[in-house]
Protein backbone atom coordinates (compact mmCIF):
# COMPACT_ATOMS: atom_id res chain seq x y z
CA UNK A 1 107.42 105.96 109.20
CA UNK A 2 105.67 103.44 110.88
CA UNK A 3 101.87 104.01 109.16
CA UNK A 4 104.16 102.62 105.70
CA UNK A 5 103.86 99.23 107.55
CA UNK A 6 100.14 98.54 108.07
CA UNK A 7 98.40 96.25 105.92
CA UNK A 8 95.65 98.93 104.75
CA UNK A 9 97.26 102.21 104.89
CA UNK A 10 94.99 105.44 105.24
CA UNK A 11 95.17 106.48 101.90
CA UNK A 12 91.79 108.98 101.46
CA UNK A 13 90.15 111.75 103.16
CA UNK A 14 87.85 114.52 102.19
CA UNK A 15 89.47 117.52 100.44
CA UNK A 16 88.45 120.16 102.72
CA UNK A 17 90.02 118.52 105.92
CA UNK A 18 93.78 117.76 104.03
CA UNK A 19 94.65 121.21 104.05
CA UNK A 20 93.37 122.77 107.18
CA UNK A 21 95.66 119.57 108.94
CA UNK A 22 98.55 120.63 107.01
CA UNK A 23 98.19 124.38 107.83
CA UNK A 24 97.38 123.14 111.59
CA UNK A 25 100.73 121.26 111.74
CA UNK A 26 102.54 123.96 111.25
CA UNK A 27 100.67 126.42 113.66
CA UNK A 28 101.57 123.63 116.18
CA UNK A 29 105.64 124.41 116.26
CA UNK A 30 107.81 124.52 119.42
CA UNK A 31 104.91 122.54 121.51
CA UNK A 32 102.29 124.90 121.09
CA UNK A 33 98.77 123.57 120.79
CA UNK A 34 97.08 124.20 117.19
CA UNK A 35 93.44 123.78 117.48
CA UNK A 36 90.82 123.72 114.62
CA UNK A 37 88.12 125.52 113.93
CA UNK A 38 86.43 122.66 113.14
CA UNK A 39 87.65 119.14 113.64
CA UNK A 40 88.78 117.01 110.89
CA UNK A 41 88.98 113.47 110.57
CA UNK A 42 91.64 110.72 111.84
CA UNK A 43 92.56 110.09 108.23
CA UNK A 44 93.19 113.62 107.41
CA UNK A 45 95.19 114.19 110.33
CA UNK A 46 97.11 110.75 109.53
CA UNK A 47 97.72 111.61 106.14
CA UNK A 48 98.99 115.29 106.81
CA UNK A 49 101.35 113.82 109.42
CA UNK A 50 102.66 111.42 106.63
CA UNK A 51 103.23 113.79 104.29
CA UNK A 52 104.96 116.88 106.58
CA UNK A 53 107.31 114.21 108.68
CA UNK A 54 108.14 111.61 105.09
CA UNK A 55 110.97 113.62 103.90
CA UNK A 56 112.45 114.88 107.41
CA UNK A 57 115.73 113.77 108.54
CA UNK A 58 114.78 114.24 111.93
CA UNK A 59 111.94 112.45 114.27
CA UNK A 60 108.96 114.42 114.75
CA UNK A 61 106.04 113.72 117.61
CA UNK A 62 102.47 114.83 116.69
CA UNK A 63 99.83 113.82 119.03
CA UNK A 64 96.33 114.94 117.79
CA UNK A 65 93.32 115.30 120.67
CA UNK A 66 89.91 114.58 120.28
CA UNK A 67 87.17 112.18 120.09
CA UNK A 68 85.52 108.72 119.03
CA UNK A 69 83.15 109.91 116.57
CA UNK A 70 81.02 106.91 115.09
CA UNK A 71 84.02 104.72 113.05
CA UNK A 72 86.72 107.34 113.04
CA UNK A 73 87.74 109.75 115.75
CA UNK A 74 87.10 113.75 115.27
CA UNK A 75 90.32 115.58 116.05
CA UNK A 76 90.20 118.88 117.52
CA UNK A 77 93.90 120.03 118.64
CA UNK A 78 97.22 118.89 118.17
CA UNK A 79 100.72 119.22 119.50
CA UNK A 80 103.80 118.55 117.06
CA UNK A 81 107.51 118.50 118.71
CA UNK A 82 110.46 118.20 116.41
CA UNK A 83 113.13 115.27 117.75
């Protein structure tokens, strides 16, 4: 996974957001959009996309929309394709 090679990995996020990604992710199978009740952060949804796609011998796309929300983005929806 790419996100292994950046000098400052995301490594933290608040505990509420972690899980409602993860359960999100796998709302969002075949190419159907998952959206959130309420958004979480970029780091949660980077972190839950590390975590699902690690240990997966095959390539998976998850795009996550939303917004620029001060110093992080606010991600409302996502789409997650298997490769």
């Amino acid at each position: 996974m790419i996100g292994h090679f950046e000098p400052k990995p995301t490594s933290s996020c608040y505990d509420d957001e972690l899980p409602r990604a993860r359960q999100a992710i796998l709302r969002a199978r075949d190419g159907k959009l998952a959206r959130f009740r309420y958004q979480v952060n970029r780091n949660a949804f980077l972190i839950a996309c590390r975590d699902y796609a690690d240990q997966m011998p095959e390539e998976h796309l998850t795009i996550g929309y939303g917004s620029r929300h001060g110093s992080t983005a606010k991600v409302e929806s996502l789409h997650h394709v298997v490769g």
